[in-house]
Every structure is written in structure tokens, then in C-alpha cells.
Protein backbone atom coordinates (compact mmCIF):
# COMPACT_ATOMS: atom_id res chain seq x y z
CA UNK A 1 94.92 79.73 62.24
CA UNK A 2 91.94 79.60 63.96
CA UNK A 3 92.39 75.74 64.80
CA UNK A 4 95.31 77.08 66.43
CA UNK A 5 94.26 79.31 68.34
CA UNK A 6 91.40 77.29 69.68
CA UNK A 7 93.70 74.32 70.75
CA UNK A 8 95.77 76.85 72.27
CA UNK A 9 93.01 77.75 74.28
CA UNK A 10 91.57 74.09 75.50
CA UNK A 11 95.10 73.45 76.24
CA UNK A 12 95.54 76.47 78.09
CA UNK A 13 91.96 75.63 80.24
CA UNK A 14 93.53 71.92 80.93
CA UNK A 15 96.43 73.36 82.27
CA UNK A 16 94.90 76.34 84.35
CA UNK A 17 92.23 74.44 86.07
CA UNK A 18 94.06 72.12 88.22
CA UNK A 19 96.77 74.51 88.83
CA UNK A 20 94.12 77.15 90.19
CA UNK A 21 92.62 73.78 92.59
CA UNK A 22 96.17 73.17 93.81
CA UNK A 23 96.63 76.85 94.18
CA UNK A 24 93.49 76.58 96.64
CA UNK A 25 94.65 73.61 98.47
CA UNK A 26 97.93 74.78 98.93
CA UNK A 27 97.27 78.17 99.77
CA UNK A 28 93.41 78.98 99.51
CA UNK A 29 91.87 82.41 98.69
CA UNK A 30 87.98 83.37 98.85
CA UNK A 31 86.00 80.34 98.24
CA UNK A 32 83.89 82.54 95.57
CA UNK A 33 86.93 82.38 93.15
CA UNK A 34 86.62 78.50 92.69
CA UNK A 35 82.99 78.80 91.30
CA UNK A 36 83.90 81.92 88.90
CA UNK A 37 87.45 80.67 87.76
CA UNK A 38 85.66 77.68 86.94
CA UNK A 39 82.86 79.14 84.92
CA UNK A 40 85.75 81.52 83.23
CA UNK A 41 87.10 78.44 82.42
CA UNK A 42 84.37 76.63 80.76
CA UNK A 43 83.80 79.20 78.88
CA UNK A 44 86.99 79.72 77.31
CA UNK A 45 87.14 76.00 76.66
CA UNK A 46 83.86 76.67 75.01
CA UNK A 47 85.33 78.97 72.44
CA UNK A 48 88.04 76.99 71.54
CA UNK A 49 85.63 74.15 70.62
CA UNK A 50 83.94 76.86 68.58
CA UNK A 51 86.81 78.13 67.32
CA UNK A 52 88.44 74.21 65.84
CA UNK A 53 84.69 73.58 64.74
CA UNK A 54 83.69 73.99 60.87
């Protein structure tokens, strides 16, 4: 279950992350969201390695 879950959530980073840039490009918000959304992202990504370790 847990190997689930954490490929859930890498998958769900890969998606996010250039959806969010094109989101920016397209239509652009505060240029402090790029830095955070990315670090929310890495760290989620982060967990699901954690989570399909051993």
C-alpha cells in the first residue's frame, strides 16, 4: 500500500509541476508562487521516494 501511495504521489508531482509553469506562462500570478509551489513540490516527491523505499 504504501508503494502505492508513494507512486501516486511522484506521479502526481510530474504532472503538477509543468502544469503550474504553463499555468504561469499562460496566465501568470505572483512570481513568489513559482519558488514555493516548487519547493511544495519537491517535497512531496521527497516522500513518495520515502514512502516506495524499504
Amino acid at each position: 500500500m504504501r508503494h502505492h501511495l508513494g507512486l501516486a504521489l511522484q506521479f502526481f508531482v510530474l504532472v503538477a509541476l509543468p502544469l503550474i509553469c504553463w499555468w504561469q506562462l499562460t496566465f501568470g500570478f505572483s512570481l513568489i508562487w513559482m519558488p514555493a509551489l516548487l519547493t511544495v513540490g519537491i517535497v512531496i516527491f521527497w516522500i513518495g521516494t520515502k514512502l516506495r523505499g524499504p
